[in-house]
Protein backbone atom coordinates (compact mmCIF):
# COMPACT_ATOMS: atom_id res chain seq x y z
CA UNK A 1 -17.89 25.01 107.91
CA UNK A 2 -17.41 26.32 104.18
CA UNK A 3 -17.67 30.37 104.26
CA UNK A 4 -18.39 32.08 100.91
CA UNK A 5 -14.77 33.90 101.23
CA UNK A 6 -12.65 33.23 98.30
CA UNK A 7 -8.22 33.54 98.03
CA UNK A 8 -7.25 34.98 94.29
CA UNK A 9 -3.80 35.29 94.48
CA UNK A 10 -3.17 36.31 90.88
CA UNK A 11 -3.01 40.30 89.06
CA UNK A 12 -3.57 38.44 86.12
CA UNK A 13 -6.98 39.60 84.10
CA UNK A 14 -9.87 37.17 84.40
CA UNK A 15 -10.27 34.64 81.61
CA UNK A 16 -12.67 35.81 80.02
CA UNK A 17 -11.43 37.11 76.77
CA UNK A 18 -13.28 39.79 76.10
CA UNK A 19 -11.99 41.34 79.40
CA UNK A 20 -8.16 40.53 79.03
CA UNK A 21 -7.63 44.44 77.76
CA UNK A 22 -10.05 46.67 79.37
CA UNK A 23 -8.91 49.97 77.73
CA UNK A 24 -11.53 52.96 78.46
CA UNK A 25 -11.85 56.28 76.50
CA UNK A 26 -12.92 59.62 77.69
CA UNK A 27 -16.69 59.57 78.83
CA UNK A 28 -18.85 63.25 78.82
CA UNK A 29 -21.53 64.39 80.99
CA UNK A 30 -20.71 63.30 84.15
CA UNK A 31 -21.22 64.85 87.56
CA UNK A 32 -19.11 64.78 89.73
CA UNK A 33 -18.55 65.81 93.48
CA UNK A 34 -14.36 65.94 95.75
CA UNK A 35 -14.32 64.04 98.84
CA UNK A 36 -12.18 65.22 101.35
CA UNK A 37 -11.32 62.50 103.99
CA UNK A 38 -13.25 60.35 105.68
CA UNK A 39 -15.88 63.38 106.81
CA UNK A 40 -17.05 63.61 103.52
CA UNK A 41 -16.34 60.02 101.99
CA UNK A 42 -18.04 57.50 104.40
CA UNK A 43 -21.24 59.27 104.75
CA UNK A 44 -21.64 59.44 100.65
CA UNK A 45 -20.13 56.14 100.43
CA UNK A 46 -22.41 54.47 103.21
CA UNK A 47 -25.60 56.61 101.85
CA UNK A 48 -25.42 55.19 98.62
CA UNK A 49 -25.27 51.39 99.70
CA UNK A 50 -28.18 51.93 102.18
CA UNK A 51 -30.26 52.89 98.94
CA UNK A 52 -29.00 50.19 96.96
CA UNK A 53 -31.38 47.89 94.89
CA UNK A 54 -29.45 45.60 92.81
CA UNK A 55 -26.01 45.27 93.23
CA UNK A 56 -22.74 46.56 95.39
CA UNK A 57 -19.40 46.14 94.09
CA UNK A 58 -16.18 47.61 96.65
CA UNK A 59 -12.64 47.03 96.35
CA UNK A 60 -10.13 48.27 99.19
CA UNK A 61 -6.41 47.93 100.16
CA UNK A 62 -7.36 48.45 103.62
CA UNK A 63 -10.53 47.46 105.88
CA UNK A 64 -10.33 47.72 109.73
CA UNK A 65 -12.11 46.08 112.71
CA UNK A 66 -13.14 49.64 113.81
CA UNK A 67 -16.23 51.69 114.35
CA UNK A 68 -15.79 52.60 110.44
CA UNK A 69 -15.34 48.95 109.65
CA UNK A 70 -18.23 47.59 111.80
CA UNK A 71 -20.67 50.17 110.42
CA UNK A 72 -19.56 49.48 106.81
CA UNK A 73 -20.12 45.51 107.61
CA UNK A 74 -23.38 46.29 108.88
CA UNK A 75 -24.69 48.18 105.81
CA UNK A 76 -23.22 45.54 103.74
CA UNK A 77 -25.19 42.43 105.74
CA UNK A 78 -28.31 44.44 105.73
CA UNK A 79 -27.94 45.15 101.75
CA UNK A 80 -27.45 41.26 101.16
CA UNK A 81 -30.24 40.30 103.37
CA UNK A 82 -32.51 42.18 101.26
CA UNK A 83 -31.54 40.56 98.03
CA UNK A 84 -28.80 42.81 96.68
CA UNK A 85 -25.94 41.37 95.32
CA UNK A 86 -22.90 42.46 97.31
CA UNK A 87 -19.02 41.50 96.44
CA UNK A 88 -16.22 42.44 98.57
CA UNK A 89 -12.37 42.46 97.02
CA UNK A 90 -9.82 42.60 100.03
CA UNK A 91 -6.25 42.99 99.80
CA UNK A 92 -4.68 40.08 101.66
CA UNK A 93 -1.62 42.54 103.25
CA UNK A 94 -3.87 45.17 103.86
CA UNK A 95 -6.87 43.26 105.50
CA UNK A 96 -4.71 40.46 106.57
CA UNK A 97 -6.09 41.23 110.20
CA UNK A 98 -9.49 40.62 109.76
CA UNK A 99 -11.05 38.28 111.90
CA UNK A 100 -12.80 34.83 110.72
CA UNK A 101 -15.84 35.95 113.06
CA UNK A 102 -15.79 39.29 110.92
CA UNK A 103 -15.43 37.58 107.61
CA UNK A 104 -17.78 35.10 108.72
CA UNK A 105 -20.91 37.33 109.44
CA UNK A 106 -20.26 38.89 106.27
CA UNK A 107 -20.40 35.59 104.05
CA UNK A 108 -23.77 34.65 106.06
CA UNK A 109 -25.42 37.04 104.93
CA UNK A 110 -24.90 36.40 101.69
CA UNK A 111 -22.17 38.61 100.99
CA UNK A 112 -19.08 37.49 98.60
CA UNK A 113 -15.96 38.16 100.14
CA UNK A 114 -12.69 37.61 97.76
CA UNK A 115 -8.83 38.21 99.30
CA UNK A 116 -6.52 39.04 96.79
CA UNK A 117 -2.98 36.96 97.49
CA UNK A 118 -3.33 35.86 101.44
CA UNK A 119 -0.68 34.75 102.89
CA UNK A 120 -0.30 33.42 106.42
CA UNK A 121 2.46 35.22 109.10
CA UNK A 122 5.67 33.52 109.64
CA UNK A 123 7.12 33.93 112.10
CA UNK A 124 4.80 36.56 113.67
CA UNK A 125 5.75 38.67 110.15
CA UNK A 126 3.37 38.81 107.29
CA UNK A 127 5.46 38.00 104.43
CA UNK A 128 2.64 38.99 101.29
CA UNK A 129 4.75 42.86 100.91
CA UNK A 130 4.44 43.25 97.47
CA UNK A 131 1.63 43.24 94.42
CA UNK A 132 -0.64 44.64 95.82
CA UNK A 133 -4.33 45.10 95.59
CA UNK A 134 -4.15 48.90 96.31
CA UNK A 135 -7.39 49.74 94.64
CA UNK A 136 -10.53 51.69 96.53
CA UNK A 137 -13.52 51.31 94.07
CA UNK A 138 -16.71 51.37 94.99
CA UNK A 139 -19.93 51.14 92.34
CA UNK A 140 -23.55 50.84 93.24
CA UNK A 141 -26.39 49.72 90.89
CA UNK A 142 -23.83 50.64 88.13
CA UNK A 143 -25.16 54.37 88.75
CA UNK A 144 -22.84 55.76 90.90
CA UNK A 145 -18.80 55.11 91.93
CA UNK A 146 -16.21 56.45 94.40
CA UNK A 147 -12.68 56.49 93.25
CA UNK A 148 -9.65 57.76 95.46
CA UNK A 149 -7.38 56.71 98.12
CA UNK A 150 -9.49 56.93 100.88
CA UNK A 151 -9.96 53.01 103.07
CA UNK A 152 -12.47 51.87 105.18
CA UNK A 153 -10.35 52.98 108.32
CA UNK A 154 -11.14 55.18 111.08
CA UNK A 155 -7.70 56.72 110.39
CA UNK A 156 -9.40 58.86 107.96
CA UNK A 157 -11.54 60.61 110.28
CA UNK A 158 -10.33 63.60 112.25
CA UNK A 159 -11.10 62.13 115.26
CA UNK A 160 -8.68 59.62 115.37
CA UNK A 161 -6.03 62.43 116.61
CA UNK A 162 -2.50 63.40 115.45
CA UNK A 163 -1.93 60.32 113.11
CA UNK A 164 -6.01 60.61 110.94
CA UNK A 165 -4.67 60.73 107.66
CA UNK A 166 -5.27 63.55 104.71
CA UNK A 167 -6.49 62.10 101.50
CA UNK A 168 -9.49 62.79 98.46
CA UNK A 169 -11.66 60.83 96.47
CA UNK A 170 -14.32 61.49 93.60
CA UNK A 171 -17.84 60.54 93.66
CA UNK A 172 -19.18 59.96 89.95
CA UNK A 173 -22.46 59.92 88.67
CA UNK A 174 -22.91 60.06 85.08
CA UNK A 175 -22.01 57.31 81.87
CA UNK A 176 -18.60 57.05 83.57
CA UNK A 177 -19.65 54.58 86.12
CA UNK A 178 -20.49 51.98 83.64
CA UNK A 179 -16.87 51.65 82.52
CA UNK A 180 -16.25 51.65 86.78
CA UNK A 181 -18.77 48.93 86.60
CA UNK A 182 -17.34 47.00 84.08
CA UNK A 183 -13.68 47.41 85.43
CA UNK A 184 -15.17 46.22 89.08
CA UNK A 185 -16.74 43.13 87.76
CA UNK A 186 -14.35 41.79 85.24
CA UNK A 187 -11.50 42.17 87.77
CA UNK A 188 -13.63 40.57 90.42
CA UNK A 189 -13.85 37.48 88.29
CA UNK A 190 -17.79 38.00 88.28
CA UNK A 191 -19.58 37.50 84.47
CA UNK A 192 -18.98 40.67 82.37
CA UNK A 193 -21.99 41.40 80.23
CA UNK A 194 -21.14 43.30 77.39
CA UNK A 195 -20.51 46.82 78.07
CA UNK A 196 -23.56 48.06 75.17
CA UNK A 197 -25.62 45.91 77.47
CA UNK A 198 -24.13 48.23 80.59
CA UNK A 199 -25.00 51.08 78.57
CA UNK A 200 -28.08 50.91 78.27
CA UNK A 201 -28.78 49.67 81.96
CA UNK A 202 -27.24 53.18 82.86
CA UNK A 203 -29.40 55.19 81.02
CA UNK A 204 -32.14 54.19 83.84
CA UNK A 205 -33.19 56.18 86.11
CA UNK A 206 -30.93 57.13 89.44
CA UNK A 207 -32.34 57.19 92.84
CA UNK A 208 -29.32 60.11 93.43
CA UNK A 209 -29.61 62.42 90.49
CA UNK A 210 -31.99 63.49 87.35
CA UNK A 211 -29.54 65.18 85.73
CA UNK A 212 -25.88 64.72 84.64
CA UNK A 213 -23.02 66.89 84.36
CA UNK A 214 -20.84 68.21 81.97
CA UNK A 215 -17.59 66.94 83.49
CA UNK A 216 -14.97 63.96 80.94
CA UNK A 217 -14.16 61.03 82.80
CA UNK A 218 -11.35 58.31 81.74
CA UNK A 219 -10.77 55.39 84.07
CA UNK A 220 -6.83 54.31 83.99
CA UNK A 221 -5.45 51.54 85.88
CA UNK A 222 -2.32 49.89 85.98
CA UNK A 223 -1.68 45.50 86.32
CA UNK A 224 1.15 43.74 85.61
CA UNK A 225 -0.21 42.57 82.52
CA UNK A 226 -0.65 44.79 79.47
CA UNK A 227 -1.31 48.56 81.47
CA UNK A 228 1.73 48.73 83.60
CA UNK A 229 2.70 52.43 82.25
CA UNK A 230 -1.05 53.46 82.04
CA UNK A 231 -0.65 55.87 85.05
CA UNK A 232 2.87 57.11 84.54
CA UNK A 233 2.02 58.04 80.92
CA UNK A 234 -0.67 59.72 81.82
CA UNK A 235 0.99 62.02 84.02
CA UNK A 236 3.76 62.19 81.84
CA UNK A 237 1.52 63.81 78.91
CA UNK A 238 -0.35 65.81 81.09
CA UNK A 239 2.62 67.56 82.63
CA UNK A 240 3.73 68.35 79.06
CA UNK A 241 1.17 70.17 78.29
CA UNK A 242 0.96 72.04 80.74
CA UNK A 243 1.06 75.94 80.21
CA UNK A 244 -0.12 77.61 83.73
CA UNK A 245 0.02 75.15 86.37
CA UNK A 246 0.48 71.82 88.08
CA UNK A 247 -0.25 70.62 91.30
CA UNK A 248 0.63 67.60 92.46
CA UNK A 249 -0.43 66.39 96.32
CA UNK A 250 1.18 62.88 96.47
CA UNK A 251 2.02 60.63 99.90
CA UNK A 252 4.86 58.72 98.96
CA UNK A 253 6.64 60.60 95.57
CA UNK A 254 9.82 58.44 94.69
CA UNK A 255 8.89 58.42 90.79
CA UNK A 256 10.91 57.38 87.83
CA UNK A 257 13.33 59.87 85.84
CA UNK A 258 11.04 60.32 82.62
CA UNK A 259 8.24 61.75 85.27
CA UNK A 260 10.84 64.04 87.27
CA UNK A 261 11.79 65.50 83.96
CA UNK A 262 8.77 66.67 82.82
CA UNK A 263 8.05 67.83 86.32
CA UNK A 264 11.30 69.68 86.14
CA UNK A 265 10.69 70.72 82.43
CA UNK A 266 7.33 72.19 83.04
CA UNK A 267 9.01 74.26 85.65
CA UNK A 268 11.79 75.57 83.68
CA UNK A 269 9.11 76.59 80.84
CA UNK A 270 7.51 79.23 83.32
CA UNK A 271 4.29 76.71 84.50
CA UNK A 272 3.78 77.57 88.40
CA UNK A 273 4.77 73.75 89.78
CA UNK A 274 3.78 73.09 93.29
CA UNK A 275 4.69 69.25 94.92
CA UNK A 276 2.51 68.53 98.16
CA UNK A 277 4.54 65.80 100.50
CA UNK A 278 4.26 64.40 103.72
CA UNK A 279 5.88 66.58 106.51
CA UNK A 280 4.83 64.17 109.20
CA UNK A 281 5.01 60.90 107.57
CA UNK A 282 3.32 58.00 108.51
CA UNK A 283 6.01 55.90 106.89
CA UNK A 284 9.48 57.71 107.49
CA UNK A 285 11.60 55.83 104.71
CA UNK A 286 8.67 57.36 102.15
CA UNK A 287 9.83 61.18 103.43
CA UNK A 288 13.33 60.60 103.11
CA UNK A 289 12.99 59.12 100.00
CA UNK A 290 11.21 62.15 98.27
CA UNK A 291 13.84 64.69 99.98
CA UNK A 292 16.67 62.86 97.68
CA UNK A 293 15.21 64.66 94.74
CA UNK A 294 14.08 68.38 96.36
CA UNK A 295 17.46 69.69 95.36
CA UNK A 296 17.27 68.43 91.87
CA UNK A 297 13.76 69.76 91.67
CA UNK A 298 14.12 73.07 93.51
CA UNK A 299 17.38 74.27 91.56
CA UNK A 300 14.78 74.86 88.42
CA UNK A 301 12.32 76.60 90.12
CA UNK A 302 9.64 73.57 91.52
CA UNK A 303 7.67 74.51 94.97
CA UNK A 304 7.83 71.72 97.52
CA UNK A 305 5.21 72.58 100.53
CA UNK A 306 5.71 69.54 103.24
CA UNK A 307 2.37 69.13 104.87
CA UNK A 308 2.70 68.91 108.57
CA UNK A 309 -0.39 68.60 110.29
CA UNK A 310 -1.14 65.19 109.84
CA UNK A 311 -0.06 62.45 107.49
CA UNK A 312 -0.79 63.11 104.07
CA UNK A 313 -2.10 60.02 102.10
CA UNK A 314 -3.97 61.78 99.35
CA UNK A 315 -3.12 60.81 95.45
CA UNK A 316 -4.40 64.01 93.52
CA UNK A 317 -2.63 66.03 91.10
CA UNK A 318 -4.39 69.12 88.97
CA UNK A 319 -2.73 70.74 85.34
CA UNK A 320 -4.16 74.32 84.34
CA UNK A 321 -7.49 74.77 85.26
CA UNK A 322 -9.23 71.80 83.61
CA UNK A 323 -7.64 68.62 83.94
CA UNK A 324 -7.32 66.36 87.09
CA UNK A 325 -6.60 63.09 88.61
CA UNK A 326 -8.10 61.40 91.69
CA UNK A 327 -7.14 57.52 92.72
CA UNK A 328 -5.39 55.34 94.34
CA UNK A 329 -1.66 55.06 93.02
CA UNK A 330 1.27 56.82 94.73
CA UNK A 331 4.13 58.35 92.62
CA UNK A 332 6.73 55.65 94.21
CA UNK A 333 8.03 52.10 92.35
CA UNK A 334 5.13 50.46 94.45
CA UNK A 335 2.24 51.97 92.58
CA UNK A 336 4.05 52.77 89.18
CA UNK A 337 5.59 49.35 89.01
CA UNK A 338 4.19 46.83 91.24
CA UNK A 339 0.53 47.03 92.70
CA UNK A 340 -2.98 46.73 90.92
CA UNK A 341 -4.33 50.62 90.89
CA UNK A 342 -6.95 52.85 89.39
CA UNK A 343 -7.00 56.79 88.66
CA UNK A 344 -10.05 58.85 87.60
CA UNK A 345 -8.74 61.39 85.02
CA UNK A 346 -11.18 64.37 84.97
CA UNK A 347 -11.36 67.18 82.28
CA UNK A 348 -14.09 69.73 84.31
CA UNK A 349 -13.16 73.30 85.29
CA UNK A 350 -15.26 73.07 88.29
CA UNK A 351 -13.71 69.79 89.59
CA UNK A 352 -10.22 71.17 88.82
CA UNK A 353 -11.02 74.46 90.35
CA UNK A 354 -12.75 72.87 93.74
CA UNK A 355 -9.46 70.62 94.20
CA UNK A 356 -7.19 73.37 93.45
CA UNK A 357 -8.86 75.70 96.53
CA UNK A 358 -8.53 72.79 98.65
CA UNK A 359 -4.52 71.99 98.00
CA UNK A 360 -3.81 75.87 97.62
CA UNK A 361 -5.44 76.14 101.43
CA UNK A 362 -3.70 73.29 102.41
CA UNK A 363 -0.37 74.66 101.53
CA UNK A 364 -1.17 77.96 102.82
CA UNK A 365 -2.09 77.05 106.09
CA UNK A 366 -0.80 73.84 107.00
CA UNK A 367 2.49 73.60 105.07
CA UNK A 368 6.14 74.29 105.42
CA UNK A 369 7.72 75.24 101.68
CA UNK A 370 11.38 74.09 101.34
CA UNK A 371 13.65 76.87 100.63
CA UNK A 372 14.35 77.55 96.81
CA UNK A 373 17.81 78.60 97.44
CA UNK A 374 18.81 75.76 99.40
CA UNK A 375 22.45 74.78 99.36
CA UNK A 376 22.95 71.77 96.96
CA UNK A 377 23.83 69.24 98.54
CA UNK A 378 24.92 66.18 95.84
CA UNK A 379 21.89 65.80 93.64
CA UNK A 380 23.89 64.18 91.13
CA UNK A 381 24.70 61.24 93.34
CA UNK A 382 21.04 61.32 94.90
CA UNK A 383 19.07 61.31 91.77
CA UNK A 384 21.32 58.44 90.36
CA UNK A 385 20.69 56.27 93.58
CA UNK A 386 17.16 57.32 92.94
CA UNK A 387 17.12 56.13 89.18
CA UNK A 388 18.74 53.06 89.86
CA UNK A 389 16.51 52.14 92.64
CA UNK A 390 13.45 52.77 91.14
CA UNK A 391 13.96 50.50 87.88
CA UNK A 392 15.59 47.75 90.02
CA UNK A 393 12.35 48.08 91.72
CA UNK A 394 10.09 48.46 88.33
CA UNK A 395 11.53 44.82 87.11
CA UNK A 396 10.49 43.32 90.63
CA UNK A 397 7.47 41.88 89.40
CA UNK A 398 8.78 39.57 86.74
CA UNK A 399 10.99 38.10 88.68
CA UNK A 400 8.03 37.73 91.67
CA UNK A 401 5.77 36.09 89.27
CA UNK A 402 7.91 33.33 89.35
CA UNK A 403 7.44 33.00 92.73
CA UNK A 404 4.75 30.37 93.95
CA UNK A 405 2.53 32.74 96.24
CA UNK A 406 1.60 34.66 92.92
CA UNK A 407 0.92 31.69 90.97
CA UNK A 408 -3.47 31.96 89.87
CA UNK A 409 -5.27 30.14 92.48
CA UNK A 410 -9.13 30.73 93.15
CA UNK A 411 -10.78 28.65 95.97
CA UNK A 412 -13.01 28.78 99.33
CA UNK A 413 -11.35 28.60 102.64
CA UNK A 414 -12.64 26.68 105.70
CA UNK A 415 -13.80 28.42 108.57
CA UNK A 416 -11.71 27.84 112.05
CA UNK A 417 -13.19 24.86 113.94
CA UNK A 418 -12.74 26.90 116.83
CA UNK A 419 -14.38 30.54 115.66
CA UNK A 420 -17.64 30.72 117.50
C-alpha cells in the first residue's frame, strides 16, 4: 500500500525561485520565552499543537519510538484528523529507526511525513553519516515557533537517568515566526506564498498571546548552497564586538581557526570568556577533540568549565548582556561545514540575562573549570592537527555531492507487504 511518506535526499533549496536565497533581517517586537530541556520544551511544544487550527510544520534530527515519541505521534494524528495541515521533516540517520507501523499511523491520518536522505543499513551499519538534516523547528499556525537543539527523545527528560541530556531552546511569538514559517515551508518543498502575504496572516490574532515583546529576532541557517558561513560569521562578528562578556555552552566545539581567534582575541582584550563543554560526553571522540585546543585557549586567559553531570547537548552562546543565540548547530566541521542547521539570533536583555543565570548556575554547580596554569603541553602541534582537520572536513561536501545518495530525488515509498 502507498503511505503518504516521502525520501528527499537533496540540501539543495526547493525550486521555486523565489525561495533559492532565503536571507532574513532582524525582526522587533517579539516575545520570547528559554526552554531548558525536555521539562520545559515538550509541554510548550505539545501545548501549542493541541491548540492548533490551521497548520503544523516540525523538523527534527532525531524522533524516537518512546513515551516522548508516541505522545508527540498522538497529538500529531489527532491534529490531522481534525483538518489541520500537519508536515513532518525527518532526518533519515537520525530517525532511520522508525518503524513502518509508526510511520504508517502517522500518514493515515493524514499527516505528511518527508525523510531527508534515507538510506538502507548494510551490512547491519547505516551508511547515511554525513549531511545532515540537524534542524529542530517547529511553527504552528505561523504564530508561534520553537528553535533549539532539543529532539523528540526521552533522553531529554531527567528521568531517563545518568545519560538525559542538557540542552535549550527558544519559544517565539511575535513577527519573527513568519520568517520561521517561511523558512519551514520553502525547505519542506511545500508552496511558499509570498512572505507580505505571511505578514499580514501574522498580524491575526494568537490563541497564546495579545501582546508582543520587545525582543530582535534574526533567523540564520546554514546549507550547502549559498549560506554555508551564515553561522560561523555570525559568531565570528559577535565575538568581536564583544566588550564584557561571552559565553559560549556548546556539545561538540572542534571549530575552525578564524572562530578560535576571535574567541582567543576577545579574551586577550579583557572580555570575561567562559567555554561550557561536555565533561561526560555522550560521544567521547567529541571531548577529546575540544581538549586539543584548551591549552591554546587557556594560555590567554579563556575559562573552560567541563560540565559533568550529564551530557551536555545544548547549542547556546550569550555576548554582553544583550545579544544571544539559540539553535541547532554545534561548533564542530559537522554543523559549520556539512549539515542543514538553523540559529535564532536574539538582541533582548531579558533573554540574554535569563540564559546567562542559567549557564552561570550551571558552571557553578555542576562544572569542573580546567586549570588556567596548566602545563602546555604541544598546542602548536594540536591546533595545527586541528586546522588541518577541520578544513579537510569543511571541503567534504563537494566532493559528497558527487556521490549518488545525495543526488535530488523526491518520491513515495511502499509500505512493507508484511507490516500489519
Amino acid at each position: 500500500m502507498n503511505i503518504a511518506v516521502e525520501h528527499i535526499a537533496t540540501d539543495q533549496p526547493p525550486d521555486d525561485s523565489k525561495a533559492r536565497d532565503l536571507d532574513y533581517g532582524w525582526q522587533s517586537g517579539n516575545r520570547l520565552q528559554l526552554l531548558e530541556n525536555g521539562e520545559a520544551y515538550f509541554p510548550a511544544v505539545f501545548d501549542a499543537m493541541r491548540k492548533a487550527q490551521r497548520e503544523i510544520l516540525l523538523e527534527t534530527f532525531i524522533l524516537f519510538e518512546d513515551k516522548v515519541g508516541h505522545e508527540l505521534q498522538g497529538i500529531l494524528i489527532e491534529a490531522a484528523q481534525r483538518g489541520v495541515k500537519v508536515v513532518v521533516s525527518l532526518d533519515g540517520f537520525g530517525c532511520g529507526e522508525l518503524s513502518p507501523a509508526f510511520l504508517r499511523e502517522l500518514a493515515e491520518a493524514g499527516v505528511m511525513v518527508q525523510m531527508f536522505d534515507p538510506a538502507s543499513k548494510t551490512l547491519g551499519i547505516r551508511t547515511n553519516w554525513f549531511r545532515r538534516l540537524h534542524r529542530k523547528i517547529v511553527v504552528v499556525d505561523a504564530s508561534v515557533a520553537f528553535i533549539g537543539g532539543i529532539n523528540f527523545s526521552a533522553d531529554h527528560l531527567g528521568d531517563f537517568g545518568p545519560e538525559a541530556k542538557q540542552d535549550y531552546a527558544v519559544q517565539i511569538i511575535g513577527p519573527a515566526v513568519a520568517d520561521l514559517h517561511h523558512f519551514a515551508l520553502a525547505q519542506s518543498g511545500r508552496q511558499v506564498r509570498t512572505r507580505r502575504g505571511w505578514r499580514r496572516r501574522q498580524q491575526r490574532p494568537s490563541p497564546w498571546t495579545d501582546e508582543h515583546g520587545d525582543g530582535l529576532v534574526r533567523l540564520i541557517y546554514r546549507d550547502n548552497v549559498q549560506h554555508r558561513d551564515d553561522i560561523e560569521e555570525a559568531y565570528i562578528h559577535a565575538l568581536s564586538q564583544a566588550r564584557q562578556r561571552v559565553v559560549i555552552a556548546n556539545a561538540y566545539f572542534f571549530p575552525g581557526y578564524r572562530l578560535l581567534r576571535e574567541i582567543r582575541n576577545a579574551a586577550r582584550r579583557g572580555v570575561k570568556v567562559q567555554l561550557i563543554m561536555q565533561g561526560q560526553p555522550d560521544v567521547l571522540l567529541a571531548k577529546l577533540a575540544a581538549r586539543m585546543l584548551y591549552d591554546y585557549l587557556l594560555k590567554d586567559g579563556v575559562v573552560i568549565h567541563e560540565y559533568c553531570q550529564r551530557p551536555l547537548h545544548g547549542k547556546v552562546a550569550l555576548v554582553d548582556d544583550e545579544w544571544s543565540t539559540v539553535g541547532s548547530s554545534n561548533l564542530d566541521p559537522l554543523s559549520l561545514a556539512l549539515n542543514l542547521e538553523a540559529n535564532a539570533l536574539i538582541r533582548d536583555r531579558a533573554f540574554n540575562q535569563q540564559l546567562y543565570q542559567s549557564l552561570e548556575a550551571l558552571a557553578r554547580d555542576h562544572c569542573q573549570t580546567m586549570p588556567a596554569k596548566r602545563k602546555p603541553r604541544l598546542w602548536l602541534w594540536r591546533l595545527t592537527v586541528g586546522f588541518l582537520v577541520f578544513h579537510v572536513m569543511r571541503h567534504f561536501p563537494a566532493l559528497a555531492s558527487w556521490l549518488p545518495a545525495h543526488k535530488p530525488r523526491l518520491k513515495p515509498i511502499e509500505s512493507p507487504a508484511h507490516d500489519v
